[in-house]
Protein backbone atom coordinates (compact mmCIF):
# COMPACT_ATOMS: atom_id res chain seq x y z
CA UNK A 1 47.30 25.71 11.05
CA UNK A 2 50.57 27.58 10.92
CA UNK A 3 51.06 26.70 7.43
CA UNK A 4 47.31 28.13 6.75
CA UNK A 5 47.77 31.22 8.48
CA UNK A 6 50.47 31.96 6.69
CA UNK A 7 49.47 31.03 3.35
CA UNK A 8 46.22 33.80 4.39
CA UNK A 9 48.61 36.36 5.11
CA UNK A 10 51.36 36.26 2.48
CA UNK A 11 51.49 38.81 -0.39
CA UNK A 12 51.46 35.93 -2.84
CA UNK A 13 49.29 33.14 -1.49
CA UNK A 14 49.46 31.10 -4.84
CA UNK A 15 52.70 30.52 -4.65
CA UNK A 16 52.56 28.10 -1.62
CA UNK A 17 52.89 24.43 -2.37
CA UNK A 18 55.39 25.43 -5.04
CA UNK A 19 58.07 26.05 -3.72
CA UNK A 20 57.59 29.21 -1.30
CA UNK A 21 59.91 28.28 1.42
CA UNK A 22 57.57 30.50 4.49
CA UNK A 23 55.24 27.45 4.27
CA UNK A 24 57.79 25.26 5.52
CA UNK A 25 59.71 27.71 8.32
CA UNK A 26 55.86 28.06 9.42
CA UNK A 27 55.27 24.90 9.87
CA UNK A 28 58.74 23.92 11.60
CA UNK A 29 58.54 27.26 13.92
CA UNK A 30 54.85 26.07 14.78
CA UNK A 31 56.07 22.94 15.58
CA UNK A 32 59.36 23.36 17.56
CA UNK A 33 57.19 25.62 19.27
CA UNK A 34 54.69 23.01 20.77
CA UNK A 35 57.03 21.29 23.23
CA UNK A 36 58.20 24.54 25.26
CA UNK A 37 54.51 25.86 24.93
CA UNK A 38 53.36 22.56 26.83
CA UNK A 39 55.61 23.19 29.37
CA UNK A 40 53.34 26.68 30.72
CA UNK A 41 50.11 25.02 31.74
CA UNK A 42 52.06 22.07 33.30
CA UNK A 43 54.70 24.00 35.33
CA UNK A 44 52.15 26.71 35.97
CA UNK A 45 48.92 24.59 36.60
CA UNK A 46 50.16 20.90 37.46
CA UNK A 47 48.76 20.38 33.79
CA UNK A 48 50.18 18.41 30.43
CA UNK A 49 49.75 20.20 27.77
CA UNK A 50 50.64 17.19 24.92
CA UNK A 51 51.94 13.90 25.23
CA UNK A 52 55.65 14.74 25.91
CA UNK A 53 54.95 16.81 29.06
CA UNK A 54 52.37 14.36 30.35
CA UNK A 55 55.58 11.53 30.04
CA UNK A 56 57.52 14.13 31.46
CA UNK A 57 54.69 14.07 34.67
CA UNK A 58 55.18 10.14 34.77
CA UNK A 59 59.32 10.55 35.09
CA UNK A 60 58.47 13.27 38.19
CA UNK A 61 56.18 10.99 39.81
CA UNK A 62 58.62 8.40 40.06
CA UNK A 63 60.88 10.59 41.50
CA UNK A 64 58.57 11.90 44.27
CA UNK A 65 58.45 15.11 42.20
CA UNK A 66 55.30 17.24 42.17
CA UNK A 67 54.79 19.31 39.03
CA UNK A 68 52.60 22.28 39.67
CA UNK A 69 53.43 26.16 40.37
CA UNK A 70 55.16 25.01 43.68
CA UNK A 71 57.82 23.13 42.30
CA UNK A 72 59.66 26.91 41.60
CA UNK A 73 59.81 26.58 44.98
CA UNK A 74 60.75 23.67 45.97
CA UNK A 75 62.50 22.14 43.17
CA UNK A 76 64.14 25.49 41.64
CA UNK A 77 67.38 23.81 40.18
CA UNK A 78 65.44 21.37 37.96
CA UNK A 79 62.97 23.82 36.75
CA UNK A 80 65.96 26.31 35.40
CA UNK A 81 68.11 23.21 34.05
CA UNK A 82 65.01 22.00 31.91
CA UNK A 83 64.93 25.73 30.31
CA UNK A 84 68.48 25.87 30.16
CA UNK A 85 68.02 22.63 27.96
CA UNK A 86 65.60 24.08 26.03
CA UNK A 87 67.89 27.11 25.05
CA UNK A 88 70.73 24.52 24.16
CA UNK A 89 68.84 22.54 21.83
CA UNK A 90 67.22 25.18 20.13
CA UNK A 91 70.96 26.58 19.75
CA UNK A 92 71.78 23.32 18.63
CA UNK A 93 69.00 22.60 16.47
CA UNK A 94 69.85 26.78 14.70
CA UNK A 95 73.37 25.23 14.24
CA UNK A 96 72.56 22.12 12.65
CA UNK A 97 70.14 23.83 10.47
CA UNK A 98 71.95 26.35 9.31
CA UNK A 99 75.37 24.39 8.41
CA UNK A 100 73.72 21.15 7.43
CA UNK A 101 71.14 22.65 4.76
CA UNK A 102 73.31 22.29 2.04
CA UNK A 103 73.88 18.62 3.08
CA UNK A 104 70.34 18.12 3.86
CA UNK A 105 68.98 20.00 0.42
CA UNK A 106 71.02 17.39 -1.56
CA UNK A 107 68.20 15.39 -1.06
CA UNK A 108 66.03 16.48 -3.44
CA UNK A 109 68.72 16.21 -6.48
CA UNK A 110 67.86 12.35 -6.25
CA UNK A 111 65.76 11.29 -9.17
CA UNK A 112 61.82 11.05 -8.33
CA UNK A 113 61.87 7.36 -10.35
CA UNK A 114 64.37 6.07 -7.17
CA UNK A 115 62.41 8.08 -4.37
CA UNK A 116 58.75 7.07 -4.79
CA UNK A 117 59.81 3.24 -5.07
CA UNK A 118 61.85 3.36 -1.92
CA UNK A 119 59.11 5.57 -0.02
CA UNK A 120 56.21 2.88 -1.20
CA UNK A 121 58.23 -0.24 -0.24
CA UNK A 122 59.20 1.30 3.39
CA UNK A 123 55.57 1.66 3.93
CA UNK A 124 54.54 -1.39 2.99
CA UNK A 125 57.29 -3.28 5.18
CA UNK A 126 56.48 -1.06 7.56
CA UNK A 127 53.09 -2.19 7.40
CA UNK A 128 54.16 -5.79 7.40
CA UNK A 129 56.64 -5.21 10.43
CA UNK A 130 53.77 -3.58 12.71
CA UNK A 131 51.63 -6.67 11.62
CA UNK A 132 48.17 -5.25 10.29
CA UNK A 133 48.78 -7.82 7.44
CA UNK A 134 46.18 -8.12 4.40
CA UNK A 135 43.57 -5.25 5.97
CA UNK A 136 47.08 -2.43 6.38
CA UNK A 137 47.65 -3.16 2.88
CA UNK A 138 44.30 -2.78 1.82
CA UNK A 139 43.85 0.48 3.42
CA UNK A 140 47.21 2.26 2.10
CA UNK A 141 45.86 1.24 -1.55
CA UNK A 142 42.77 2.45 -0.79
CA UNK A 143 44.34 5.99 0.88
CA UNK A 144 46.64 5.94 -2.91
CA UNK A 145 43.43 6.35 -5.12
CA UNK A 146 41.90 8.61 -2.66
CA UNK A 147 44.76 10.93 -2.52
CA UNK A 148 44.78 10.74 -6.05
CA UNK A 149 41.44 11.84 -6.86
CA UNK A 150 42.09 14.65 -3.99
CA UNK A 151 45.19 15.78 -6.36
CA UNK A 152 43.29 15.41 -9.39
CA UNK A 153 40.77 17.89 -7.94
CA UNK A 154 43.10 20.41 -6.35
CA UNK A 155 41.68 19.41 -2.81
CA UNK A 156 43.89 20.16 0.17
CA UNK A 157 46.41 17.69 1.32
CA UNK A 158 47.31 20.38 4.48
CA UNK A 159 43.62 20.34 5.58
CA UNK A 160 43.40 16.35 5.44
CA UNK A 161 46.61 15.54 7.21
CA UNK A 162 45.66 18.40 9.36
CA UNK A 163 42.51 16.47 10.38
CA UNK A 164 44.30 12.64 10.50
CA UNK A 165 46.37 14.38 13.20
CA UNK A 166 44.01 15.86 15.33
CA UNK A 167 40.94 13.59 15.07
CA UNK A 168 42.55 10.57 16.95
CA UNK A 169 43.25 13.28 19.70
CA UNK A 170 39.72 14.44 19.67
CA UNK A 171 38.44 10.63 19.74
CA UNK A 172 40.51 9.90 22.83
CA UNK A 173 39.38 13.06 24.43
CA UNK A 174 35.68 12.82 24.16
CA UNK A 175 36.28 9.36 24.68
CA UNK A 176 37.17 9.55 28.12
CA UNK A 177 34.88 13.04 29.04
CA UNK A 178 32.01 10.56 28.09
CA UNK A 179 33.56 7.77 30.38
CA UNK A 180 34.10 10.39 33.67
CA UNK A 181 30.37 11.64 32.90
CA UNK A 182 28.88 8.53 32.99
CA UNK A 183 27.99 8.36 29.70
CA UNK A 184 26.38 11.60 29.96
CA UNK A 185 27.68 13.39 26.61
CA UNK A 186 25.49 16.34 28.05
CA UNK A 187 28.23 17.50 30.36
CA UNK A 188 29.96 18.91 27.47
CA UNK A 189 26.88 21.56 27.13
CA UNK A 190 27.35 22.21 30.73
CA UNK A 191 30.87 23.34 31.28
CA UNK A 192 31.51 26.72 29.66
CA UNK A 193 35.04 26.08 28.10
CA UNK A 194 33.85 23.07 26.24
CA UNK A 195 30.38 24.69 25.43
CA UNK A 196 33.00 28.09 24.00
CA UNK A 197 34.35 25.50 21.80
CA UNK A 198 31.18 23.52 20.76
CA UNK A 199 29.28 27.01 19.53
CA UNK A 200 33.07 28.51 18.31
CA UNK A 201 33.35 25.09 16.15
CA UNK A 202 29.90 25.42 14.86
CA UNK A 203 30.33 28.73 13.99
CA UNK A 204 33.30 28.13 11.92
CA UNK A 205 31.44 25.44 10.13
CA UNK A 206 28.83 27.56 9.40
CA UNK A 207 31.15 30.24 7.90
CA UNK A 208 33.26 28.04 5.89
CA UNK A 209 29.68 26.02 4.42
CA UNK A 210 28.94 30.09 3.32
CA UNK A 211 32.11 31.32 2.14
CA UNK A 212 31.75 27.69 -0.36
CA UNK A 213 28.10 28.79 -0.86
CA UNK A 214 29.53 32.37 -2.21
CA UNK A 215 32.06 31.35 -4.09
CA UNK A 216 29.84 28.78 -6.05
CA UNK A 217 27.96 31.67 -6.65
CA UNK A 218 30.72 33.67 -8.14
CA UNK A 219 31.86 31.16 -10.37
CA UNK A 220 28.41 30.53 -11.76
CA UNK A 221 27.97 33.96 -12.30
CA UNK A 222 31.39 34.41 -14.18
CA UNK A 223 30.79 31.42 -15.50
């Protein structure tokens, strides 16, 4: 998404995915951005916000800790060391970055013919070494000509990795709203936030299936 917006709002959009380096400092900032962003709703509201703070909830709980806007109060020396942590490593992280990118940039001097074999042989150990066998196999071959014919088309790769990431998430979600409902999936038409984002999703559908429609019509008409 970060990558997106910035792609929308740089002076020379076409030259993301070649070699623009915004894309990838909005991507990283997005990202190293997540974790401390978690951190609000479940110091403020007793809630996770992503997987890391919800392990973090676990670690509390064993310790007879109880996350939620009291613990300023009653636990105000581990509250200010975990931001004080935060600060370091991002410190840490600006040093690394900056002194290692010369290191780390040497990387792409190695010849594509030695990359691409080492890449596609890790995958398919690691394939092996997690155990999904003849079927993993299958599927990464089967991913390979997709992603080819995506290339071949000028599809994008941000919008399908995009969605690989967050489906799973929205599977598991729904998953268990259905399973505290009763197997009602009605309850998400009841509850305001998640009717907000039924009718905002829609929406957005609808206005990316026009914005296709009009540019079909452009082209034709140029065309």
């Amino acid at each position: 998404m970060a990558y997106g917006l910035a792609k929308r709002g740089a002076k020379d959009p076409d030259s993301f995915g070649k070699g623009n380096p915004n894309g990838i400092a909005a991507a990283e900032a997005a990202d190293n951005a997540v974790i401390p962003a978690s951190y609000i709703p479940l110091f403020g509201l007793g809630i996770p916000g992503s997987v890391s703070a919800a392990l973090l909830v676990g670690a509390f709980m064993i310790h007879g800790i109880q996350v939620g806007p009291l613990m300023l109060r009653d636990h105000p020396q581990m509250l200010f060391t975990i931001f004080a942590g935060m600060v370091v490593a991002s410190l840490i992280m600006l040093a690394v970055g900056w002194y290692g990118l010369r290191i780390f940039a040497r990387v792409t001097d190695v010849p594509q013919n030695i990359v691409i074999p080492v890449v596609i042989f890790l995958c398919l150990a690691g394939i092996q070494v997690q155990g999904y066998g003849t079927f993993g196999l299958l599927t990464v071959f089967g991913f390979a000509i997709f992603g080819y014919f995506l290339k071949k088309h000028d599809y994008s790769f941000v919008t399908f990795l995009v969605a690989f990431i967050v489906t799973p998430m929205l599977e598991m979600n729904l998953r268990q709203s259905v399973i505290l409902s009763g197997g009602d999936i009605g309850i998400l038409m009841q509850r305001p936030i998640a009717l907000t984002f039924v009718v905002a999703t829609g929406l957005l559908v609808l206005h990316l299936l026009w914005s296709s429609y009009r540019q079909y019509r452009q082209r034709r008409q140029h065309g």
